[in-house]
N, C-alpha and C. Protein backbone atom coordinates (compact mmCIF):
# COMPACT_ATOMS: atom_id res chain seq x y z
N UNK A 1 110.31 62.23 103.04
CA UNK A 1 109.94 63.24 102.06
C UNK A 1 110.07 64.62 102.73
N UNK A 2 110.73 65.76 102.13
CA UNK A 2 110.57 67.06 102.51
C UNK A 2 109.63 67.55 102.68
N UNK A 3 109.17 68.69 104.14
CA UNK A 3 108.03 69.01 104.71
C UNK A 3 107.59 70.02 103.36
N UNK A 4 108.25 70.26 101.91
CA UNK A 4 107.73 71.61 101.16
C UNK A 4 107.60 70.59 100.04
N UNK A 5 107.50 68.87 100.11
CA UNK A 5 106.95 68.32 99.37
C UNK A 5 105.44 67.77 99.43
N UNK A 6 104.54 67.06 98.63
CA UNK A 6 103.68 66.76 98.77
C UNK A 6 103.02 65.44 97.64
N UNK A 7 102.26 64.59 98.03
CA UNK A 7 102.35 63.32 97.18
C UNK A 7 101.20 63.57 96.45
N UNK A 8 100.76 63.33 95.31
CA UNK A 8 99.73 63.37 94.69
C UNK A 8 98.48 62.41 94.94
N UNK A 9 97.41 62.89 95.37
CA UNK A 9 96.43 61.65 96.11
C UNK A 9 96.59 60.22 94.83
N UNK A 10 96.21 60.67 93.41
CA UNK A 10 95.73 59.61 92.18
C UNK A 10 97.04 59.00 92.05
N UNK A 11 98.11 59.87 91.85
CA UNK A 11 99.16 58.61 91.26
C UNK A 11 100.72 58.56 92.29
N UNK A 12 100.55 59.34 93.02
CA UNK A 12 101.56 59.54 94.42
C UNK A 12 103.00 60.06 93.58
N UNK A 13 103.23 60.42 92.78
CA UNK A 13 103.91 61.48 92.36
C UNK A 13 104.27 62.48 93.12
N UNK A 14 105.54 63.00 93.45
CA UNK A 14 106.14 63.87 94.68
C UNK A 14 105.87 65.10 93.65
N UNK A 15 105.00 66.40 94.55
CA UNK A 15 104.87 67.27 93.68
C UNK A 15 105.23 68.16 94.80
N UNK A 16 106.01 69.57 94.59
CA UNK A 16 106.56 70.74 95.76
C UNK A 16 105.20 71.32 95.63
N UNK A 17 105.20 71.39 97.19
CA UNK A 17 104.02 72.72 97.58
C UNK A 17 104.57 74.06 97.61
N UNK A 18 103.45 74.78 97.74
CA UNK A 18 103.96 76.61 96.72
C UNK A 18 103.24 76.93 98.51
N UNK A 19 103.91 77.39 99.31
CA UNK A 19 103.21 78.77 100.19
C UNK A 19 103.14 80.15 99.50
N UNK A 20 102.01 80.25 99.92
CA UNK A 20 101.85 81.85 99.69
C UNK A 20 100.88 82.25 100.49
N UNK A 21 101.17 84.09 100.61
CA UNK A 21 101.20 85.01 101.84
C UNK A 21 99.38 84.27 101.82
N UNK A 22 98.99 84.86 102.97
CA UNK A 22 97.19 84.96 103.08
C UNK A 22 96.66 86.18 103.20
N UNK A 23 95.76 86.60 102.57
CA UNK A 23 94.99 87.66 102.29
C UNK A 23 94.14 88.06 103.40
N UNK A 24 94.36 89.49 103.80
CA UNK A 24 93.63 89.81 104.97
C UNK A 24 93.08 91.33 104.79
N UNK A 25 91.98 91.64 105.32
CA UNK A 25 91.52 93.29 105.28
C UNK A 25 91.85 94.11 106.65
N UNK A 26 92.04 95.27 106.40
CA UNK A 26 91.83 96.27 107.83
C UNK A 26 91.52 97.14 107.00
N UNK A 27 90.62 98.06 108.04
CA UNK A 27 89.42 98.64 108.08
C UNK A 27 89.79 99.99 108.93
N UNK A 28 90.00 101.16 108.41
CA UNK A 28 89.55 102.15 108.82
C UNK A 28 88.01 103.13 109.11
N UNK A 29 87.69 102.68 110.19
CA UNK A 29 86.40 103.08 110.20
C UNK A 29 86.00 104.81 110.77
N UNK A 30 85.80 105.19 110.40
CA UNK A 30 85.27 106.74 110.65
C UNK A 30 84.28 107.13 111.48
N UNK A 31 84.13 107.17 112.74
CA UNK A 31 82.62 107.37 113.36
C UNK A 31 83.28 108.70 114.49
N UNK A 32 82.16 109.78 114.37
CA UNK A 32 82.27 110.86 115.08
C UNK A 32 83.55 111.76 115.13
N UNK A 33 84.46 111.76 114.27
CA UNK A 33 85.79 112.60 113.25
C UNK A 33 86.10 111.43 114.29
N UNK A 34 86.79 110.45 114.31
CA UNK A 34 87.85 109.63 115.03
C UNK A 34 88.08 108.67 114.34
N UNK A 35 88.96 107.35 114.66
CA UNK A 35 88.86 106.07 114.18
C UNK A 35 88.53 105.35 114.65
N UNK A 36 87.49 104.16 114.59
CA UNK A 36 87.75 102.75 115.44
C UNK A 36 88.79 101.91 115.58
N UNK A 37 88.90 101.84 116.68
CA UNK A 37 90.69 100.58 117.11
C UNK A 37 89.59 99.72 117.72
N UNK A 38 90.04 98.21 117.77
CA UNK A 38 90.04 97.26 118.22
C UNK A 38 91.05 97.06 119.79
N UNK A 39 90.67 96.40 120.83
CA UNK A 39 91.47 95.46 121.50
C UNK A 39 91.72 93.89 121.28
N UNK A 40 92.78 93.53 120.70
CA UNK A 40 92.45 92.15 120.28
C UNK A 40 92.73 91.47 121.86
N UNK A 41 91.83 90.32 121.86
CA UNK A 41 91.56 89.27 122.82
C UNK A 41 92.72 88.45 122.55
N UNK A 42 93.03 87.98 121.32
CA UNK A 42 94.51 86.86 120.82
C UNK A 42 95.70 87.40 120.70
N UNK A 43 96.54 87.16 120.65
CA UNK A 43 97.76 87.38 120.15
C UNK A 43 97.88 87.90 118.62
N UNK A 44 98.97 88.81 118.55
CA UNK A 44 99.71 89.06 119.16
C UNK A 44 98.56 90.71 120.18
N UNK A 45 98.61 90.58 121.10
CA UNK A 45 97.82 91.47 121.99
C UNK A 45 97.78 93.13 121.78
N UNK A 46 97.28 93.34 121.93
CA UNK A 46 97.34 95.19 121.81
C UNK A 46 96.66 95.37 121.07
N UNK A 47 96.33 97.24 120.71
CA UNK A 47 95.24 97.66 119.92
C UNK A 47 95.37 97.19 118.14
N UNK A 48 94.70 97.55 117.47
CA UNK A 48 94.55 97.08 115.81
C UNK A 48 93.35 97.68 115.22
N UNK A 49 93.56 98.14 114.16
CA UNK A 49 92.51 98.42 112.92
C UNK A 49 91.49 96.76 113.04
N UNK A 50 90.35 97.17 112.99
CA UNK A 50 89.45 95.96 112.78
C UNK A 50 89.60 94.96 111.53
N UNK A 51 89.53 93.77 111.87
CA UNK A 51 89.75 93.50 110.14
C UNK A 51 90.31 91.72 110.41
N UNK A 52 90.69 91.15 109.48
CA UNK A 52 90.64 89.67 109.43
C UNK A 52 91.30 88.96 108.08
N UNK A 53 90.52 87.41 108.49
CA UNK A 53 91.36 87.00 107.08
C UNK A 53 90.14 86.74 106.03
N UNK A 54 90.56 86.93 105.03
CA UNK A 54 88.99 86.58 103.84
C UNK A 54 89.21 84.87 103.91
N UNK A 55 88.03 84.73 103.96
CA UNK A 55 87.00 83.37 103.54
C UNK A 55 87.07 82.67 102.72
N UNK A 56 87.12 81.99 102.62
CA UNK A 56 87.38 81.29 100.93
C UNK A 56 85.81 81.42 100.20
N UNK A 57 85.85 81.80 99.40
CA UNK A 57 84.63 82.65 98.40
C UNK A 57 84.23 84.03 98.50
N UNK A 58 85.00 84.69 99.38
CA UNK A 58 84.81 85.58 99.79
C UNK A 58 85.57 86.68 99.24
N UNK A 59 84.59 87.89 98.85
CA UNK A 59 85.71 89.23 98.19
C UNK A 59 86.22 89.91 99.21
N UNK A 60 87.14 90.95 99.00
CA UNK A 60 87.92 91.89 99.97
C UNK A 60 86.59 92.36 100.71
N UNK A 61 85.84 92.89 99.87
CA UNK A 61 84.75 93.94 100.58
C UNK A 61 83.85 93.02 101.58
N UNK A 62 83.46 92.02 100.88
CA UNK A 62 82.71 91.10 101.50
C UNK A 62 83.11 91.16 103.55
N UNK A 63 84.72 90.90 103.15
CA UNK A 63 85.57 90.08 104.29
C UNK A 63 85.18 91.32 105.53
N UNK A 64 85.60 93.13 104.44
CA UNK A 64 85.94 94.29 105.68
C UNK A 64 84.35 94.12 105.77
N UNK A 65 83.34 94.16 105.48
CA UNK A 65 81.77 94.41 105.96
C UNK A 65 81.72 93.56 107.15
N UNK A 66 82.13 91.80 106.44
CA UNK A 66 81.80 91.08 107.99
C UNK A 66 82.41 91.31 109.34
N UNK A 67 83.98 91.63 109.10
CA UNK A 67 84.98 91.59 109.89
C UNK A 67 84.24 92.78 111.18
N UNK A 68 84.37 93.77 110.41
CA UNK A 68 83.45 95.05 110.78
C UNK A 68 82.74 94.41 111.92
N UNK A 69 81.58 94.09 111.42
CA UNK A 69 80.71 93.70 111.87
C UNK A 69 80.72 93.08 113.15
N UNK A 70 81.36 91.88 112.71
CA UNK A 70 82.09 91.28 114.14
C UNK A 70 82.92 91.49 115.17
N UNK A 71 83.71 92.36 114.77
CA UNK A 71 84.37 93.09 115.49
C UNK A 71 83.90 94.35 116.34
N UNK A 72 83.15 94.93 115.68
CA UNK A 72 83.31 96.26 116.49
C UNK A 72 81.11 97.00 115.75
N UNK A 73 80.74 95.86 115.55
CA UNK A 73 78.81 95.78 115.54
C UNK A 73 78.79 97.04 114.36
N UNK A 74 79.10 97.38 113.86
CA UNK A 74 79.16 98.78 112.60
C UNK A 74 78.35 98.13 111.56
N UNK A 75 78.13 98.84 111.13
CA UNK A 75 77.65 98.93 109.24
C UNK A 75 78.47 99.84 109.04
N UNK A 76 78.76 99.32 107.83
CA UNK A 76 79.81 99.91 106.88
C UNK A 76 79.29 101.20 105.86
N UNK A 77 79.43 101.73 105.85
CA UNK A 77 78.68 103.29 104.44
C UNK A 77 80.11 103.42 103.55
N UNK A 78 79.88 103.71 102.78
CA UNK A 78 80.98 104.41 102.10
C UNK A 78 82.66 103.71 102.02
N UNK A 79 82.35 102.55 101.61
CA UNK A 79 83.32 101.43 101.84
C UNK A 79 84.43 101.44 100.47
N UNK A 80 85.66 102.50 100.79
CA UNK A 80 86.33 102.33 99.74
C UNK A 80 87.94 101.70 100.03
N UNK A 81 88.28 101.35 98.83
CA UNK A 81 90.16 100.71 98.98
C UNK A 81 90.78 101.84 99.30
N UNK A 82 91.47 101.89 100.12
CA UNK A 82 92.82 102.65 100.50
C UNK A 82 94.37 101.84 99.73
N UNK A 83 94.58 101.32 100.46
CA UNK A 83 95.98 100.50 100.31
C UNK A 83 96.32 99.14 100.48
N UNK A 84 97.27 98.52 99.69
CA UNK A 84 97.73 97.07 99.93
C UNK A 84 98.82 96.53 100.90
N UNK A 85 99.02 96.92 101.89
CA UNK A 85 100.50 96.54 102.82
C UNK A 85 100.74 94.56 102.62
N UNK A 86 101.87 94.90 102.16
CA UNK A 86 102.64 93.39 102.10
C UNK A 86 103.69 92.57 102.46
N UNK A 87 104.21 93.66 103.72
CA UNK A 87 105.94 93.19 103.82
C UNK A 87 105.98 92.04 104.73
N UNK A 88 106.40 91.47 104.39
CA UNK A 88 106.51 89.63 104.73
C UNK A 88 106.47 89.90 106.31
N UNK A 89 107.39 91.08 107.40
CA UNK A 89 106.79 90.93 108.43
C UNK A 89 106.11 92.16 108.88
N UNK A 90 105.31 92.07 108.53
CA UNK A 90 103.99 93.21 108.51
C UNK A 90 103.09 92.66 110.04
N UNK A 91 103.40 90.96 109.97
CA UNK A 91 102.56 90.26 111.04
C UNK A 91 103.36 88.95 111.45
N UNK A 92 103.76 89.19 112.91
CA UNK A 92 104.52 88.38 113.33
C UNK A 92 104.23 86.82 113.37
N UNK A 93 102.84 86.56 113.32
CA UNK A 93 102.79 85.37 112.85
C UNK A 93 102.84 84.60 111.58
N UNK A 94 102.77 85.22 110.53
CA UNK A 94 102.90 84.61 109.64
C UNK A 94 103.03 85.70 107.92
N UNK A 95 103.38 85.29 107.18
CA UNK A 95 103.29 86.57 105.69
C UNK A 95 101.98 86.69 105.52
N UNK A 96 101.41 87.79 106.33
CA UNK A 96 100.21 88.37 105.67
C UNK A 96 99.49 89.09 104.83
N UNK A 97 99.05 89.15 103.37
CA UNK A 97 99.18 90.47 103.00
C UNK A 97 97.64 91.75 103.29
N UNK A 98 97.14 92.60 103.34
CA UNK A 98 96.62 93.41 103.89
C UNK A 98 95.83 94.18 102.41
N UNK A 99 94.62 93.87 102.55
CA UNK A 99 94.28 95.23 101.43
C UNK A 99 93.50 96.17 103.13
N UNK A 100 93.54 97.33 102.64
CA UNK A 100 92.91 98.10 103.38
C UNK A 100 92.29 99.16 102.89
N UNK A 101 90.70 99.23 103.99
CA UNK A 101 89.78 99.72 103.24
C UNK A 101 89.64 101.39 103.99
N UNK A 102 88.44 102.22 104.01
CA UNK A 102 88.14 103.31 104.64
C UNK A 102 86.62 103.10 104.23
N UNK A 103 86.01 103.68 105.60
CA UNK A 103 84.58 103.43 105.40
C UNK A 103 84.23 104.56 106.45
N UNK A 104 82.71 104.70 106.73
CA UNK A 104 82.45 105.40 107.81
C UNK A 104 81.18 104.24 108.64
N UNK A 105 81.32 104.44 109.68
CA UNK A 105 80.96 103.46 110.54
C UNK A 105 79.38 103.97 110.89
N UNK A 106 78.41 102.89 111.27
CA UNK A 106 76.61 103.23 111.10
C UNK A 106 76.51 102.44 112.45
N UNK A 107 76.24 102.91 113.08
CA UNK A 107 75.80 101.54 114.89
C UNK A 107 76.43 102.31 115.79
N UNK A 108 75.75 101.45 117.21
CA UNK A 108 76.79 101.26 118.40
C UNK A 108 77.60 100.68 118.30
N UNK A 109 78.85 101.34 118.37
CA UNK A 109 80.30 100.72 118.60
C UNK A 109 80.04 100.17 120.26
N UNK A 110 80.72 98.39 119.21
CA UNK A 110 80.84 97.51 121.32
C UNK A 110 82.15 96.09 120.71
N UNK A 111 82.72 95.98 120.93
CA UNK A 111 83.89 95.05 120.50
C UNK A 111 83.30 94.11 121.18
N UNK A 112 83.49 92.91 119.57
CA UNK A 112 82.98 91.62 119.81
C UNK A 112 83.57 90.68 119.17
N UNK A 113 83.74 89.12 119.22
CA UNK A 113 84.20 88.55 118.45
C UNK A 113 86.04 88.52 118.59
N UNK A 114 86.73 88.96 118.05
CA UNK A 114 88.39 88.76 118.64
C UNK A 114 88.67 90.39 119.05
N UNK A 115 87.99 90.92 119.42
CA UNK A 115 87.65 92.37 119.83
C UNK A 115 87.33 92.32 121.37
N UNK A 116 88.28 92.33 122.49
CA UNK A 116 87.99 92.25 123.64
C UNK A 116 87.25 93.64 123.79
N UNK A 117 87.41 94.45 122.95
CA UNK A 117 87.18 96.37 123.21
C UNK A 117 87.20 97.07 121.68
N UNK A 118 86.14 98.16 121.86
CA UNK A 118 86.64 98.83 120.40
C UNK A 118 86.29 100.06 121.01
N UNK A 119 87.14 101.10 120.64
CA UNK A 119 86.94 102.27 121.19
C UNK A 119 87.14 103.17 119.72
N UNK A 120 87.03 104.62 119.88
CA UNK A 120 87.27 105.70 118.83
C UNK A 120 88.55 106.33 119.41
N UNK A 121 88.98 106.42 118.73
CA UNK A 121 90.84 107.74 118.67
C UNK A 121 90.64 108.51 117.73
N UNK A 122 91.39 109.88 118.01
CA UNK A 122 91.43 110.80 117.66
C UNK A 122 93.03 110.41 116.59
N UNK A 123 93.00 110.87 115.16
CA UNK A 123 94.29 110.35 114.76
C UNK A 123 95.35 111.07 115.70
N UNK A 124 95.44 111.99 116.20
CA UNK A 124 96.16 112.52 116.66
C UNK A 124 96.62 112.12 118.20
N UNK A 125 96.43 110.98 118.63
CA UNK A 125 96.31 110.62 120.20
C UNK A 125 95.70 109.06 119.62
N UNK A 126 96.94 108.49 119.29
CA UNK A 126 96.60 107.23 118.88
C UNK A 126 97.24 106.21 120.01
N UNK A 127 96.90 104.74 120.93
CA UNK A 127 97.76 104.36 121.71
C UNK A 127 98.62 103.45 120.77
N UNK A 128 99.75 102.69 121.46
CA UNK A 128 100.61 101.69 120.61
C UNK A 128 99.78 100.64 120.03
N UNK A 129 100.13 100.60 118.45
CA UNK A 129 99.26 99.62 117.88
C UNK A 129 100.36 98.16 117.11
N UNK A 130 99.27 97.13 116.91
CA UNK A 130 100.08 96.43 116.78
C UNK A 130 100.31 96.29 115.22
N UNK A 131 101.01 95.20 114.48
CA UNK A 131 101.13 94.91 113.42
C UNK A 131 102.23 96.04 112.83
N UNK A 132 101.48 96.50 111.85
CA UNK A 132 101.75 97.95 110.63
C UNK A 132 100.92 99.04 110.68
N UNK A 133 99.95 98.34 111.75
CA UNK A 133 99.11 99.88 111.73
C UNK A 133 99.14 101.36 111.84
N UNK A 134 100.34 101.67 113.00
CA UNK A 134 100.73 102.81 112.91
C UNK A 134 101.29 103.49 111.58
N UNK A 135 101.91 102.45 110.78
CA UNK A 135 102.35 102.90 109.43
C UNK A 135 100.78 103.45 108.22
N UNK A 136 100.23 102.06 108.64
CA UNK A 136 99.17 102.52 107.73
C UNK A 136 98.34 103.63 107.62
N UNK A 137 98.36 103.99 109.26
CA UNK A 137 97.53 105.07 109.95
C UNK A 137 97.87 106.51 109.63
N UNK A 138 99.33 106.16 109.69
CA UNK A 138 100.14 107.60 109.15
C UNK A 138 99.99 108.21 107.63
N UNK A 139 99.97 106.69 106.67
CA UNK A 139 99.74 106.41 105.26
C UNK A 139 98.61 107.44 105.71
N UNK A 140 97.56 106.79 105.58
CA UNK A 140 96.04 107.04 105.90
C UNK A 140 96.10 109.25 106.37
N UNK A 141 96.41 109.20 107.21
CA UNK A 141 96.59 110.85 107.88
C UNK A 141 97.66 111.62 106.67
N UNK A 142 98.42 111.35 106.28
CA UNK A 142 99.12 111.86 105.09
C UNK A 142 98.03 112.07 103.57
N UNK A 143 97.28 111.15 103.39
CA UNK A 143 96.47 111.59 102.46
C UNK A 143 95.43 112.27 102.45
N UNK A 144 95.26 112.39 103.72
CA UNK A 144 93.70 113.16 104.26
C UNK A 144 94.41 115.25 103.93
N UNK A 145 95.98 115.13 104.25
CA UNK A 145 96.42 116.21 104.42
C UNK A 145 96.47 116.84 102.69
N UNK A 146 97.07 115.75 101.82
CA UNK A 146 96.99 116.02 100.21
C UNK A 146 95.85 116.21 99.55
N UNK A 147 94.62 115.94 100.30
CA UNK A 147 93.45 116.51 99.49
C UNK A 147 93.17 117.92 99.57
């Protein structure tokens, strides 16, 4: 049987399985005019917007509060949608798609969880990031300039 087939448990009927992308948040967080970056501990390695995959029962907002959280110890204030990034390789492991949020950050910043490090950047003195972030980041700094 083809690996994009699948048997039906009740009557074993060959039915095609559907992939589709997985839903993930990043998180622009705001603390002291800067941003929070992450160091991810996993692959693919280097800095990143905080953020993850949603949960199953779980809403977008739900996902950036916990992710937050775990990542980089914040409370979230002022937790709004920015943008949806979707391009199939947005993330070298797999089609991810991205809602992304903007918030301003409440705590000690201390990277935890797939966060070897979380530090603040200045948008302007950002280091190499991984994924789409630099795109998003730019997204992100381009609209701050149109208001």
């Amino acid at each position: 049987m083809p690996a994009d087939n699948l048997k039906c448990p009740n009557c074993n009927t060959v039915v095609k399985a559907y992939r589709n992308p997985f839903p993930t948040v990043d998180i622009i967080i705001r603390q002291e005019g800067k941003i929070v970056l992450i160091k991810r501990k996993n692959e693919p390695f280097g800095w990143a917007l905080p953020g993850g995959f949603v949960d199953y029962g779980e809403s977008f907002e739900q996902a950036a509060v916990r992710e937050a959280k775990e990542e980089t110890a914040l409370t979230l204030k002022n937790l709004q949608q920015f943008r949806a990034y979707s391009d199939p390789a947005r993330d070298p492991r797999q089609h991810n798609i991205s809602l992304v949020f903007t918030a301003d950050g409440e705590g000690l910043l201390c990277g935890g969880d797939d966060a070897a490090q979380a530090q603040l950047f200045s948008l302007n003195d950002l280091p190499k990031l991984c994924f789409d972030h630099a795109e998003i980041l730019e997204d992100y700094r381009q609209s701050l300039s149109a208001d």
